[in-house]
Every structure is written in C-alpha cells, then in structure tokens.
N, C-alpha and C. Protein backbone atom coordinates (compact mmCIF):
# COMPACT_ATOMS: atom_id res chain seq x y z
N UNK A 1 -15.86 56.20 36.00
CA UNK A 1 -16.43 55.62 34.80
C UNK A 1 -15.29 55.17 33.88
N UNK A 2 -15.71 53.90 33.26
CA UNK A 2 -14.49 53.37 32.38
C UNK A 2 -15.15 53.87 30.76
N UNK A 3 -14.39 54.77 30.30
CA UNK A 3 -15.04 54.74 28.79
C UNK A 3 -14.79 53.89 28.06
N UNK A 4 -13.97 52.66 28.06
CA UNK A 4 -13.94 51.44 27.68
C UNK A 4 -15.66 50.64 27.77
N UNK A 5 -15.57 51.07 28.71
CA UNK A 5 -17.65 50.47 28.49
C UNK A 5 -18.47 51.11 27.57
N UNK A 6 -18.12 52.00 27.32
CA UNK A 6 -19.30 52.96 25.77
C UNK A 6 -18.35 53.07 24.83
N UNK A 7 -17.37 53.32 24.57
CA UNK A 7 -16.79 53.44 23.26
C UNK A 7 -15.52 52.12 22.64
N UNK A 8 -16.23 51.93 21.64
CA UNK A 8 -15.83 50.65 20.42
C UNK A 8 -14.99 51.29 19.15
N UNK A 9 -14.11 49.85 18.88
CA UNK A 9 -13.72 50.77 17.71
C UNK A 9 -13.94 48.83 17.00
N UNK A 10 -14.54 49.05 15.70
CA UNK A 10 -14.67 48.08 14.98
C UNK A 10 -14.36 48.01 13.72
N UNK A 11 -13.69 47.65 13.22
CA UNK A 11 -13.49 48.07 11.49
C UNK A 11 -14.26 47.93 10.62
N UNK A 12 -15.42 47.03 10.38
CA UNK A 12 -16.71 46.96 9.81
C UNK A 12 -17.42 48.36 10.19
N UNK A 13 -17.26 49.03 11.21
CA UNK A 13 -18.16 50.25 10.63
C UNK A 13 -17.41 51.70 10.96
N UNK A 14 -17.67 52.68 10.27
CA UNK A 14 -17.21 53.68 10.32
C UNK A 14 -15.53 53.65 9.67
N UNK A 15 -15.27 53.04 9.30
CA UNK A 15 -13.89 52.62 8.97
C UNK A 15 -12.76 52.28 10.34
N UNK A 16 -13.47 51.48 11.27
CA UNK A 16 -12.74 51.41 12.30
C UNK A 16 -12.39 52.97 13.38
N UNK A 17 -13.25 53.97 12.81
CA UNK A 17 -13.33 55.44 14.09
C UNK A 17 -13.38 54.78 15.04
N UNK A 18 -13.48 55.61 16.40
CA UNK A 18 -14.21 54.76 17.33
C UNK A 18 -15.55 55.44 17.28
N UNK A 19 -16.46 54.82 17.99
CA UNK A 19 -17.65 54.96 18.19
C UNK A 19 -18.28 54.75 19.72
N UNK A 20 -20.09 55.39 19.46
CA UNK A 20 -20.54 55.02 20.60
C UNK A 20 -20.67 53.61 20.48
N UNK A 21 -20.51 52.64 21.32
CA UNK A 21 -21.25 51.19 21.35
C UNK A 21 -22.74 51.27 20.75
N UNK A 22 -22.89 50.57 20.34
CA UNK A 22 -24.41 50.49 19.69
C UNK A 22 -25.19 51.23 18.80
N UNK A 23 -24.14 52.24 18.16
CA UNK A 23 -24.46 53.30 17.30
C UNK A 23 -23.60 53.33 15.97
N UNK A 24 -23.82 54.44 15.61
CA UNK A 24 -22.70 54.40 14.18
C UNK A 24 -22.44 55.89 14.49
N UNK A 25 -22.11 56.63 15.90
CA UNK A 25 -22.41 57.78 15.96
C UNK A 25 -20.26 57.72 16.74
N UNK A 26 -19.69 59.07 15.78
CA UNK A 26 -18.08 58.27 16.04
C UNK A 26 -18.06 59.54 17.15
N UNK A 27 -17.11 58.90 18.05
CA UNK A 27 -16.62 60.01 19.31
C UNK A 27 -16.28 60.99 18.52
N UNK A 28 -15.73 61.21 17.35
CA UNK A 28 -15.35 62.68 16.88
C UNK A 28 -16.60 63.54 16.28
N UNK A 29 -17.34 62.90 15.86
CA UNK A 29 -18.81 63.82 16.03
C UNK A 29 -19.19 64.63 17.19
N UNK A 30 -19.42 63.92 17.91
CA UNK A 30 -20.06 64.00 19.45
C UNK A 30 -19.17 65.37 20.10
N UNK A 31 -17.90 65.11 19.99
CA UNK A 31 -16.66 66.08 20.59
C UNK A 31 -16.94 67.50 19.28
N UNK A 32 -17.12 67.28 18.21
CA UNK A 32 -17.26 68.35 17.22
C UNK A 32 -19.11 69.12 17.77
N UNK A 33 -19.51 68.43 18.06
CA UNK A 33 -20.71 69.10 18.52
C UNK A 33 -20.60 70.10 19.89
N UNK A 34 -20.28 69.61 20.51
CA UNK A 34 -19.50 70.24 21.63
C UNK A 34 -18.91 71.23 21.55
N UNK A 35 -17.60 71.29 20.21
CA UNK A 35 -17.00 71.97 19.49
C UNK A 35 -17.74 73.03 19.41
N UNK A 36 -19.11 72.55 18.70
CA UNK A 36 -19.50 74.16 17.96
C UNK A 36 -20.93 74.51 18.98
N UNK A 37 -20.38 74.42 20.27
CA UNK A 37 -21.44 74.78 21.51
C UNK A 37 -22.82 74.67 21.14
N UNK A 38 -22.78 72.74 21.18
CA UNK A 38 -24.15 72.36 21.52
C UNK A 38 -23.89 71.74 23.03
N UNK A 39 -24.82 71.77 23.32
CA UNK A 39 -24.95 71.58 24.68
C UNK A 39 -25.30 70.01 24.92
N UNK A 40 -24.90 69.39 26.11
CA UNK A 40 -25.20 68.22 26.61
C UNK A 40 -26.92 67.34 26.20
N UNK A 41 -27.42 68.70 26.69
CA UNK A 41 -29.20 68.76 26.13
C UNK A 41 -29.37 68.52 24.76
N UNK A 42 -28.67 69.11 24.04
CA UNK A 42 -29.21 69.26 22.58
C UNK A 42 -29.03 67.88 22.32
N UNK A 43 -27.85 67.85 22.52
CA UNK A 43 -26.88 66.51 22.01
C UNK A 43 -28.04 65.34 22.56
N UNK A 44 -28.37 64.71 23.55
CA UNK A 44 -29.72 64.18 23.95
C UNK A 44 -30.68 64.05 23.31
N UNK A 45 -30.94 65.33 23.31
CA UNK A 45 -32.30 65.71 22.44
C UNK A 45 -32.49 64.75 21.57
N UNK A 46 -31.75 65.87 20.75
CA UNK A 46 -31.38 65.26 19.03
C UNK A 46 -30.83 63.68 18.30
N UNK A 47 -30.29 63.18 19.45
CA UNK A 47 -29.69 61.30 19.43
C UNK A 47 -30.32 60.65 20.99
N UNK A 48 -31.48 60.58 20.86
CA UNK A 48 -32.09 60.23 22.31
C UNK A 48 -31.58 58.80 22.35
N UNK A 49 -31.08 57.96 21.22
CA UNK A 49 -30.28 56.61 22.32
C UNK A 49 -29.22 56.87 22.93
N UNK A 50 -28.63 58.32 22.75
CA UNK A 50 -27.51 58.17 24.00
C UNK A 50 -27.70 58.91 25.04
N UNK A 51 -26.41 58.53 26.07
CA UNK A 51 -26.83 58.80 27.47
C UNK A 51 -25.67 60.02 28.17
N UNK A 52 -25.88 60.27 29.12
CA UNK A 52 -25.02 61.36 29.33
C UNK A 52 -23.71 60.60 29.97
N UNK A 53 -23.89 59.55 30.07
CA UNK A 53 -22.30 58.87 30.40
C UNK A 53 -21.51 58.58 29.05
N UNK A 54 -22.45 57.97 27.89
CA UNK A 54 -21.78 58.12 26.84
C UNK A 54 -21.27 59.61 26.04
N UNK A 55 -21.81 60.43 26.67
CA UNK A 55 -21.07 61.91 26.47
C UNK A 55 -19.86 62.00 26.88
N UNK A 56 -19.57 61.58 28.29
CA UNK A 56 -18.73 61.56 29.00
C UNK A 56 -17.53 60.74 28.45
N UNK A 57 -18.19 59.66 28.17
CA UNK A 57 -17.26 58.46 27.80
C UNK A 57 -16.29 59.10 26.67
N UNK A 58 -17.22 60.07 25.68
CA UNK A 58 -16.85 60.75 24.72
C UNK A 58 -15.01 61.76 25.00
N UNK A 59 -15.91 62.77 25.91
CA UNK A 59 -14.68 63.22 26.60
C UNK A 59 -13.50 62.57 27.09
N UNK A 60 -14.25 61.60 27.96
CA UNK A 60 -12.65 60.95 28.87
C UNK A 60 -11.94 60.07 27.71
N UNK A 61 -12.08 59.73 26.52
CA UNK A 61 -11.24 59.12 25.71
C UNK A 61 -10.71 60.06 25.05
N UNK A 62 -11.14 61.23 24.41
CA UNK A 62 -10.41 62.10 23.73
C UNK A 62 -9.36 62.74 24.92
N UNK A 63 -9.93 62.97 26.41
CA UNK A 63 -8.83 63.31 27.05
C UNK A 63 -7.43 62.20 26.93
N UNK A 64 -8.07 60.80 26.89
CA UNK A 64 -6.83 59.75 27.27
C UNK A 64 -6.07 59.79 25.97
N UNK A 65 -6.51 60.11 24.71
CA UNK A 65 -5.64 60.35 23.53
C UNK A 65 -4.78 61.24 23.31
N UNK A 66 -5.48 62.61 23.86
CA UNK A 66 -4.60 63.54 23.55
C UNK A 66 -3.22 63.48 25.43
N UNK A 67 -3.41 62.75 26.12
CA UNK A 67 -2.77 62.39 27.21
C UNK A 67 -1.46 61.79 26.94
N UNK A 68 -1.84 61.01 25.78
CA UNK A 68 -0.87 60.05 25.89
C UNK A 68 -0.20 60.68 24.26
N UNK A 69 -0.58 61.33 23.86
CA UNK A 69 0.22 61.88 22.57
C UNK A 69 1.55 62.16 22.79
N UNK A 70 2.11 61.98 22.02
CA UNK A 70 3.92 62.91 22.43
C UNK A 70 3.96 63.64 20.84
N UNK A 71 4.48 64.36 21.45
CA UNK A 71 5.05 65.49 20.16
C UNK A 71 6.76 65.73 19.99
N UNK A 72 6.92 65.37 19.08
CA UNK A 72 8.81 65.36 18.84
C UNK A 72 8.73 66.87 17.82
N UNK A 73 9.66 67.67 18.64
CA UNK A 73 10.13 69.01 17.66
C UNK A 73 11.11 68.87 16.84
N UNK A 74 10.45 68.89 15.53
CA UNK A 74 11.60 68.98 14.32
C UNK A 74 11.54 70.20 13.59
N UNK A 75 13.62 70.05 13.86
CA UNK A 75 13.79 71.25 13.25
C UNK A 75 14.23 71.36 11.70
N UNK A 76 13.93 72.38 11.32
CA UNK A 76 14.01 72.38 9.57
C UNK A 76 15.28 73.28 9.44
N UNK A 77 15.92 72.60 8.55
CA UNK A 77 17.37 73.54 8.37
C UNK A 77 16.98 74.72 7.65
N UNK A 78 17.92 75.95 8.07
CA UNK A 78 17.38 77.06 6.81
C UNK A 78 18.04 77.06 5.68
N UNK A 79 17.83 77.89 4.59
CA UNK A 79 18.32 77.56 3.34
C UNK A 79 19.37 78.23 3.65
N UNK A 80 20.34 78.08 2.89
CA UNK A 80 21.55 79.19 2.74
C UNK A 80 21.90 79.77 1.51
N UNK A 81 22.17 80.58 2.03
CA UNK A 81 22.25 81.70 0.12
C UNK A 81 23.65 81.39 -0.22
C-alpha cells in the first residue's frame, strides 16, 4: 500500500497537517487515538468515512517520518566555577 494514496497535506486546511484525503481528520489524531488504546474498531465506528487502509496509511507515514528523522547530539558545555 502506498500511503501517498490516503494521506494529503494541503495548506487551506488544517494548517497544512497532513490529513486523511477527503476529511479534515489529521494523521496525528488518528495515531493519538491509537495512542490512548482505541482500537481499529472504535476508530471505524466512530469516523465511519474511513477505512482500515486509511488507518494504515496513518501508520505507514508516521513510520516513514520518524524513518527518515536524524537526530544530531548536542553537547552543552558545563559551567565552570
């Protein structure tokens, strides 16, 4: 699955988040629900226009973000007395 097919990022809405396609519903919702162990079902339930690939889609982009993150260690000098 390409999550390029369900998730948009547009600057007219949400302030450019990304989002589901066709919603105003932002991948960081969706992943925060998850977060606080709702389940695939609920999540359904409760937003019946989406689909369980756009769940997915949800995941595999937050995986490809935090994938491609780099982290540089900076070090802080200590004070000296």
């Amino acid at each position: 699955m390409n999550w390029r097919e369900h998730i948009v990022i547009d600057p007219a809405v949400l302030t450019g988040k990304p989002i589901i396609k066709g919603t105003r519903l932002a991948v960081e919702f969706i992943i925060d629900l998850l977060a606080h162990d709702w389940t695939e079902s609920e999540i359904l339930l409760n937003y019946p226009g989406l689909t369980h690939e756009d769940i997915q889609a949800c995941l595999m982009y937050a995986s490809n973000l935090l994938r491609t993150e780099r982290v540089y260690p900076v070090e802080i000098p200590q004070e000296v007395d």
